[in-house]
C-alpha atoms as a PDB file:
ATOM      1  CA  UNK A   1     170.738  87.890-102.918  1.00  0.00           C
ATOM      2  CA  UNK A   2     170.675  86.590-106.653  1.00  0.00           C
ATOM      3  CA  UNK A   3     168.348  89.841-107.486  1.00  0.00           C
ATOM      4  CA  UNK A   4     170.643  92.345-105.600  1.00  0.00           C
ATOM      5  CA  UNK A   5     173.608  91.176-107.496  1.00  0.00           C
ATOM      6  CA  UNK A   6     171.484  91.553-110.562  1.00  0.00           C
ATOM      7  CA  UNK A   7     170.858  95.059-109.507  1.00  0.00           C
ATOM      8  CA  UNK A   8     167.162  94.146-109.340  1.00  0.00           C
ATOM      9  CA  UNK A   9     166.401  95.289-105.774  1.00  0.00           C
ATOM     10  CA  UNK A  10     163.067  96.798-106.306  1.00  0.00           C
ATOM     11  CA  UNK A  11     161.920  93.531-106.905  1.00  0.00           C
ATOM     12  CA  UNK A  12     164.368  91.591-104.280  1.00  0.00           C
ATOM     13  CA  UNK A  13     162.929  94.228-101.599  1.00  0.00           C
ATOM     14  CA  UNK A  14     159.262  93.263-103.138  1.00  0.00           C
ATOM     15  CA  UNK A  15     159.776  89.344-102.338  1.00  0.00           C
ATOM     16  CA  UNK A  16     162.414  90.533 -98.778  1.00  0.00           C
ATOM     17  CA  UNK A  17     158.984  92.299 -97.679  1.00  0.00           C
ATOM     18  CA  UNK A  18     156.774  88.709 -98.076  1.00  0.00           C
ATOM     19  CA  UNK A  19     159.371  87.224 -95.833  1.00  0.00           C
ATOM     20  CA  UNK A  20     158.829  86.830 -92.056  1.00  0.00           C
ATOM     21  CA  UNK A  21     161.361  88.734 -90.086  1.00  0.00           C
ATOM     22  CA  UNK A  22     164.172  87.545 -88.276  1.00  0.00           C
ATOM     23  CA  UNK A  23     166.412  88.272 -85.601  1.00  0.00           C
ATOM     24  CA  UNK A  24     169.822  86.028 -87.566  1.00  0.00           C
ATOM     25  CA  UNK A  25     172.434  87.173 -89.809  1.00  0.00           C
ATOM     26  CA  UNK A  26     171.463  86.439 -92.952  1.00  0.00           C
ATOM     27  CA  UNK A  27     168.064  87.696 -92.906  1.00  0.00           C
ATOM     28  CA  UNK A  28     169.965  90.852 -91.417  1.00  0.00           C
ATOM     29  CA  UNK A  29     172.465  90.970 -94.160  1.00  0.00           C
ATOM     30  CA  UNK A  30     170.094  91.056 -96.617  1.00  0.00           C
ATOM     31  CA  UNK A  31     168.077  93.634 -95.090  1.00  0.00           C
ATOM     32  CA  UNK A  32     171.203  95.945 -94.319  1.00  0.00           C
ATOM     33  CA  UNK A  33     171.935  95.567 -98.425  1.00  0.00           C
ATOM     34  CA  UNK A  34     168.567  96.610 -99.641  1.00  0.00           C
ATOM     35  CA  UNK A  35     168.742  99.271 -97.435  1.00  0.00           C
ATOM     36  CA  UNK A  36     171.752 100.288 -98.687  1.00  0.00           C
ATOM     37  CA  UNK A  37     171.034 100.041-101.973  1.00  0.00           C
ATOM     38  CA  UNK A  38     168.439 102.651-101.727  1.00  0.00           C
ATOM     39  CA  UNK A  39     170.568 104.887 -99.663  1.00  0.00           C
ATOM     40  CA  UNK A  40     168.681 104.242 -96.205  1.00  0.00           C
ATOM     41  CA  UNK A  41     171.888 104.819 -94.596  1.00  0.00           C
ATOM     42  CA  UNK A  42     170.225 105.004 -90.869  1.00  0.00           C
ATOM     43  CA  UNK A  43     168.363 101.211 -91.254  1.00  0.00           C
ATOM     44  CA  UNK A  44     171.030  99.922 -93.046  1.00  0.00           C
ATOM     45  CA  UNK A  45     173.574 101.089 -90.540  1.00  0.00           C
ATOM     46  CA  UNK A  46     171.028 100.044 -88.069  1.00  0.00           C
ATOM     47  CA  UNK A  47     171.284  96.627 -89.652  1.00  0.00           C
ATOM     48  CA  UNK A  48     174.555  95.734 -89.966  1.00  0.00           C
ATOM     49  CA  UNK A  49     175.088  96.551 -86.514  1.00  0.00           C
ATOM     50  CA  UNK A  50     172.750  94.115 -84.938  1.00  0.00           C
ATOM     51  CA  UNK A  51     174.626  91.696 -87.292  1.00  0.00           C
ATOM     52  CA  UNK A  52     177.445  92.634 -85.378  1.00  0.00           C
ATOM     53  CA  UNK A  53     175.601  91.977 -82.234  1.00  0.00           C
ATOM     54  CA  UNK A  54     174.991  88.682 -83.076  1.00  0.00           C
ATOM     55  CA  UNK A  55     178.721  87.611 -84.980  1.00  0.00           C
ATOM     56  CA  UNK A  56     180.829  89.975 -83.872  1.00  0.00           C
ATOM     57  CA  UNK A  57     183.435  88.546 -86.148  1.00  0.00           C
ATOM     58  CA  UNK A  58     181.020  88.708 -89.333  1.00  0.00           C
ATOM     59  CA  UNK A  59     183.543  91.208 -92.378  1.00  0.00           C
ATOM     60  CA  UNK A  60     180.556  91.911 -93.987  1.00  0.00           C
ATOM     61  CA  UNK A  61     178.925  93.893 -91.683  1.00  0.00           C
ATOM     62  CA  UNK A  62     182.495  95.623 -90.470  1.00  0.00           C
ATOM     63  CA  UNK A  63     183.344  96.110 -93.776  1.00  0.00           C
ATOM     64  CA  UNK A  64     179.835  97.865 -94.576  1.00  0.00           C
ATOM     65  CA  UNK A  65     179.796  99.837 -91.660  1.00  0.00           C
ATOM     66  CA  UNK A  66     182.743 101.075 -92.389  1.00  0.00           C
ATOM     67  CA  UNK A  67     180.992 102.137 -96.006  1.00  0.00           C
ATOM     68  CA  UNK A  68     178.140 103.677 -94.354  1.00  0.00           C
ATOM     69  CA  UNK A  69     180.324 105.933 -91.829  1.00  0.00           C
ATOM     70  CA  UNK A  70     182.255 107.044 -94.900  1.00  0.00           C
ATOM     71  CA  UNK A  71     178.856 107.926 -96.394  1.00  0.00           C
ATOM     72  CA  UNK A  72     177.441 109.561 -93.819  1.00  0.00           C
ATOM     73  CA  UNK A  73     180.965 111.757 -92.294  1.00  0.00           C
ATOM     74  CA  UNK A  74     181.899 112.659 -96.178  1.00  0.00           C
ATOM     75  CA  UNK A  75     182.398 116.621 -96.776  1.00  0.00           C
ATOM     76  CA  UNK A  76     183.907 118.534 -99.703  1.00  0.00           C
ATOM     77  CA  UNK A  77     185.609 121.133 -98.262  1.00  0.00           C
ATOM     78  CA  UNK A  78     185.381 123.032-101.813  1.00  0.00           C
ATOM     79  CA  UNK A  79     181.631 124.297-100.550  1.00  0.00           C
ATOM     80  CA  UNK A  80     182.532 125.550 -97.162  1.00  0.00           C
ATOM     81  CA  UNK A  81     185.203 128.044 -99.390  1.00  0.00           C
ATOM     82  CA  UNK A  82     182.892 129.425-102.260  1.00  0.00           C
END
């Protein structure tokens, strides 16, 4: 988490990849943020919602989600009138 916050995350997905996977929610909280951060929108989505699966409860993820459906569901409606 130290290297994502230090906007390293080419090198925090380098040592995330080394690391056995797991089905728990901080190992799924990381993953969701590194996909994030390089705009995997579908496996970071996919992420935080199996957080959500586990901790229903968990902000994070809800408040990520919530990011990611923004993302994905933004339109300008400047290009649809050219």
């Amino acid at each position: 988490m130290e290297l994502l916050r230090a906007e390293k995350a080419a090198e925090a997905q380098k040592l995330f990849d080394e690391i056995q996977v797991a089905d728990n929610v901080d190992y799924l909280l990381v993953e969701g943020e590194l996909e994030q951060k390089f705009q995997h929108w579908g496996k970071a989505y996919n992420s935080f919602g199996k957080v959500l699966e586990i901790d229903p409860l968990n902000t994070e993820a809800k408040t990520r989600l919530e990011m990611i459906k923004g993302i994905l569901n933004f339109f300008s409606p400047d290009q649809f009138n050219p």
